[in-house]
C-alpha atoms as a PDB file:
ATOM      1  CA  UNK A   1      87.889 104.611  91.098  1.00  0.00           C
ATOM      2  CA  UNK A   2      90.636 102.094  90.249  1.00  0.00           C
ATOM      3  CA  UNK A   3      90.475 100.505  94.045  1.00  0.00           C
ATOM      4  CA  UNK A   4      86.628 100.252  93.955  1.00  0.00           C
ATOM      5  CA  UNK A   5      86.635  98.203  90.669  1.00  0.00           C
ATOM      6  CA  UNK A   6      89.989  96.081  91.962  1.00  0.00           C
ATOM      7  CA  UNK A   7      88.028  95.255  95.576  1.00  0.00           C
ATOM      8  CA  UNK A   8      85.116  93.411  93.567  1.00  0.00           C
ATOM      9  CA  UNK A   9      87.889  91.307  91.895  1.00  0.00           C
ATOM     10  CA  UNK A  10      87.225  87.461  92.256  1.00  0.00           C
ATOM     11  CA  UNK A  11      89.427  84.540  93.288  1.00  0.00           C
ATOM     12  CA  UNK A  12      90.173  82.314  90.970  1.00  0.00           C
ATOM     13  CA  UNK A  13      87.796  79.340  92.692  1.00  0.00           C
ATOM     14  CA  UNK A  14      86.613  78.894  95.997  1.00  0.00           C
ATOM     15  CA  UNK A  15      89.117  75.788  96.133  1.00  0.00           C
ATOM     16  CA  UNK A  16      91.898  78.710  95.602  1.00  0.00           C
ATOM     17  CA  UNK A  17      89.768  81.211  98.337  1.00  0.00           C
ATOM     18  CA  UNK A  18      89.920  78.111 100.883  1.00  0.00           C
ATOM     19  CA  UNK A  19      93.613  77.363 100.118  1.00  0.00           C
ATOM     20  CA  UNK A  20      94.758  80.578 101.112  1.00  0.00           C
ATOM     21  CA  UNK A  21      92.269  81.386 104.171  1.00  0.00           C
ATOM     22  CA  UNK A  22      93.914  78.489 105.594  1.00  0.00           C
ATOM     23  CA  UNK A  23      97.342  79.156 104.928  1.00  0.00           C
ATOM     24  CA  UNK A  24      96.520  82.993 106.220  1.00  0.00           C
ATOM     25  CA  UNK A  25      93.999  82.851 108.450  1.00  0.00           C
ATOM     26  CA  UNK A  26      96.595  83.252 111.810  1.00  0.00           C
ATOM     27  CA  UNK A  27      98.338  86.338 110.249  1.00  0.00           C
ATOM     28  CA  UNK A  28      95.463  88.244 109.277  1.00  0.00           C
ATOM     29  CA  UNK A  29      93.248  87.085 112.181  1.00  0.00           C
ATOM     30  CA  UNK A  30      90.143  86.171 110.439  1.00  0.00           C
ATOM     31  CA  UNK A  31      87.639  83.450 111.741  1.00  0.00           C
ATOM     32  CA  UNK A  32      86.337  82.429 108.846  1.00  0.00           C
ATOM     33  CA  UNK A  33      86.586  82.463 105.087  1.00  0.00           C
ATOM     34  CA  UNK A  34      83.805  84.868 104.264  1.00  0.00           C
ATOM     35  CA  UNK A  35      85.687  87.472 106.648  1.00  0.00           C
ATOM     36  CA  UNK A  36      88.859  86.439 104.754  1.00  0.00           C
ATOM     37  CA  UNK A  37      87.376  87.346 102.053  1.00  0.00           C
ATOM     38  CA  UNK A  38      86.062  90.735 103.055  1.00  0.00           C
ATOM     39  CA  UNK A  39      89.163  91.378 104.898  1.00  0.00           C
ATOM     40  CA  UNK A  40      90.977  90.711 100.928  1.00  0.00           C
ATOM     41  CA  UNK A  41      88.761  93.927 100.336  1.00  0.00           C
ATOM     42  CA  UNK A  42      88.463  95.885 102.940  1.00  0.00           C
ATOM     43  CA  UNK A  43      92.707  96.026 102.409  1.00  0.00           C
ATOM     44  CA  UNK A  44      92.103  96.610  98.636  1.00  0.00           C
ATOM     45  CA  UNK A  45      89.445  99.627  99.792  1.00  0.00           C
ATOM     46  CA  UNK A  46      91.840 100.935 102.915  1.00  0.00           C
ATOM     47  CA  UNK A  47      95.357 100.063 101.267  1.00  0.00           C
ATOM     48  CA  UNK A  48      98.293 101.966  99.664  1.00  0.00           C
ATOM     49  CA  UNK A  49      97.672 100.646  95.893  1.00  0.00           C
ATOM     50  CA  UNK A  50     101.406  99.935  94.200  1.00  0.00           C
ATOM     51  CA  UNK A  51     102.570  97.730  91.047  1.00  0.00           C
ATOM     52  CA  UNK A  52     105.623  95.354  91.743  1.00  0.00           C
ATOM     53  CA  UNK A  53     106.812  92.521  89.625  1.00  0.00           C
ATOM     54  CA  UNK A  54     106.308  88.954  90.866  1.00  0.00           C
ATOM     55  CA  UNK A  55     110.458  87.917  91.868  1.00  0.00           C
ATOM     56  CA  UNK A  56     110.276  84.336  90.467  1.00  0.00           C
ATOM     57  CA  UNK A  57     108.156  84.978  87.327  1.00  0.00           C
ATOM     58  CA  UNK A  58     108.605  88.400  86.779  1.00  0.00           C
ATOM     59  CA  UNK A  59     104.906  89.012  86.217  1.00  0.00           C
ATOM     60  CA  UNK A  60     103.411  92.396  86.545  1.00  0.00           C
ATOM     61  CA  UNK A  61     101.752  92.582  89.837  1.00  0.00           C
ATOM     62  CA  UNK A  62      99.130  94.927  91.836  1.00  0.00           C
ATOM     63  CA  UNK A  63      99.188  95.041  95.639  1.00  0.00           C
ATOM     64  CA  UNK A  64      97.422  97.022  98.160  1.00  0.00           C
ATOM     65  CA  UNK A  65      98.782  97.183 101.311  1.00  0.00           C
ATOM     66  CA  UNK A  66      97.481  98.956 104.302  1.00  0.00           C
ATOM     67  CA  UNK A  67      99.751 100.503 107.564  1.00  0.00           C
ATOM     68  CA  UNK A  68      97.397 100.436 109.478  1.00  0.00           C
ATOM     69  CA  UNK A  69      96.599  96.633 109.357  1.00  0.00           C
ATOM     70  CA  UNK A  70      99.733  95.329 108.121  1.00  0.00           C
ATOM     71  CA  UNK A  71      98.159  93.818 105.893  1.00  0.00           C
ATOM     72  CA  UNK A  72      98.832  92.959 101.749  1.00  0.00           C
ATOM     73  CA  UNK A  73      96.424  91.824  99.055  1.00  0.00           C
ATOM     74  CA  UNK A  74      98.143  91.015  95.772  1.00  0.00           C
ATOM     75  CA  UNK A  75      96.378  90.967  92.438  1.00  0.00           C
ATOM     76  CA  UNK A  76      97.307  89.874  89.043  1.00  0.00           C
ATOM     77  CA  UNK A  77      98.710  92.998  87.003  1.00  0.00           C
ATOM     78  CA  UNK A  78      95.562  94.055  85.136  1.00  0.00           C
ATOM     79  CA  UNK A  79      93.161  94.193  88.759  1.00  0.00           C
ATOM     80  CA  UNK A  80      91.070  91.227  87.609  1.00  0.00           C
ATOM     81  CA  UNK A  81      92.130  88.595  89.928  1.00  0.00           C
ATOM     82  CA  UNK A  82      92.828  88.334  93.922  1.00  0.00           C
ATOM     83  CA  UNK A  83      95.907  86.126  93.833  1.00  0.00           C
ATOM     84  CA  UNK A  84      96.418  86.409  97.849  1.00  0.00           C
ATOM     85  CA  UNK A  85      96.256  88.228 100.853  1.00  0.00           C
ATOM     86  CA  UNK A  86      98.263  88.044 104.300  1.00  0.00           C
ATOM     87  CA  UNK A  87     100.416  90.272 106.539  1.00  0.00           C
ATOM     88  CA  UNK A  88     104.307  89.595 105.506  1.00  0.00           C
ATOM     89  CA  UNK A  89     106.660  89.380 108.734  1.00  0.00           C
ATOM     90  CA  UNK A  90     108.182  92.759 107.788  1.00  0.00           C
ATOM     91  CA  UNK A  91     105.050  94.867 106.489  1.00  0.00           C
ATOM     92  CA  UNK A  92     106.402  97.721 104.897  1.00  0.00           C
ATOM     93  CA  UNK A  93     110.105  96.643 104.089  1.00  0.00           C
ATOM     94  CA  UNK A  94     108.186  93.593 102.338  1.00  0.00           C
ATOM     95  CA  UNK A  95     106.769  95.863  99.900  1.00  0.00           C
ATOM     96  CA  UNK A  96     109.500  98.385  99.489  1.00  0.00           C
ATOM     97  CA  UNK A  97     111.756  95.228  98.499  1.00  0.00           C
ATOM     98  CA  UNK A  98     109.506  93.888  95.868  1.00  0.00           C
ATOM     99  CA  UNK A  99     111.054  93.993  91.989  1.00  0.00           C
ATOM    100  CA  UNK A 100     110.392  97.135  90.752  1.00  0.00           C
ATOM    101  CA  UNK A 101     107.849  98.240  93.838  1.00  0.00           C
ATOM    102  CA  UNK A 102     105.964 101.644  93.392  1.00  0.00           C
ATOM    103  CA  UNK A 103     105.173 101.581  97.160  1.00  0.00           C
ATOM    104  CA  UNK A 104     105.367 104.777  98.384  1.00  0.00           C
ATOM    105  CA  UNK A 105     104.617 104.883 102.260  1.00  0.00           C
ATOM    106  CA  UNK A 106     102.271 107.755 103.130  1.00  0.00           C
ATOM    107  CA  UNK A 107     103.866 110.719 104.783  1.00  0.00           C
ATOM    108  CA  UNK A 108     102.913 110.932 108.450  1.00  0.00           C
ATOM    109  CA  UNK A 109     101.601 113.592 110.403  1.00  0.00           C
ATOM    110  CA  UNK A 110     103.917 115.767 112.309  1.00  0.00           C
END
């Protein structure tokens, strides 16, 4: 239930929405800012949900990052608010490094 209410989670403006679909756009190979947008989502529906805390400010953090994708979407600590959304260099070892990460990656089959 908690990643359905966290995937209709706004940006803060569509100033901040544009800022970051054109910082991201290359790593998370969306065409335009709507697919951004639902690619923010689809992460937050599809992901691995963890808490971290945010290295320089020490703020509580959620993040959702999907395997399959390599892709992250980060939200502020209570779920309200999509703060960003990309695929870090490293996947994984990104999120396993974060302050205090939950991550947990999920066991594969064998």
């Amino acid at each position: 239930m908690t990643a359905e209410r966290e995937a209709m989670a706004q940006w803060a403006d569509a100033d901040e929405l544009t800022d970051h679909y054109q910082a991201h756009r290359w790593d998370t190979n969306c065409a335009t800012i709507p697919e951004y947008d639902a690619s923010a989502r689809a992460t937050i529906r599809n992901g691995i949900r963890f808490t971290y805390d945010e290295k320089d400010s020490g703020r509580p953090r959620v993040g959702y990052y999907d395997p399959e994708t390599g892709l992250l979407t980060v939200l502020r600590g209570d779920g309200s608010r999509i703060l960003t959304h990309f695929a870090p260099d490293d996947g994984e070892d990104y999120v396993l490094r974060q302050p205090n990460s939950t991550y947990r990656p999920r066991q594969r089959d064998t």
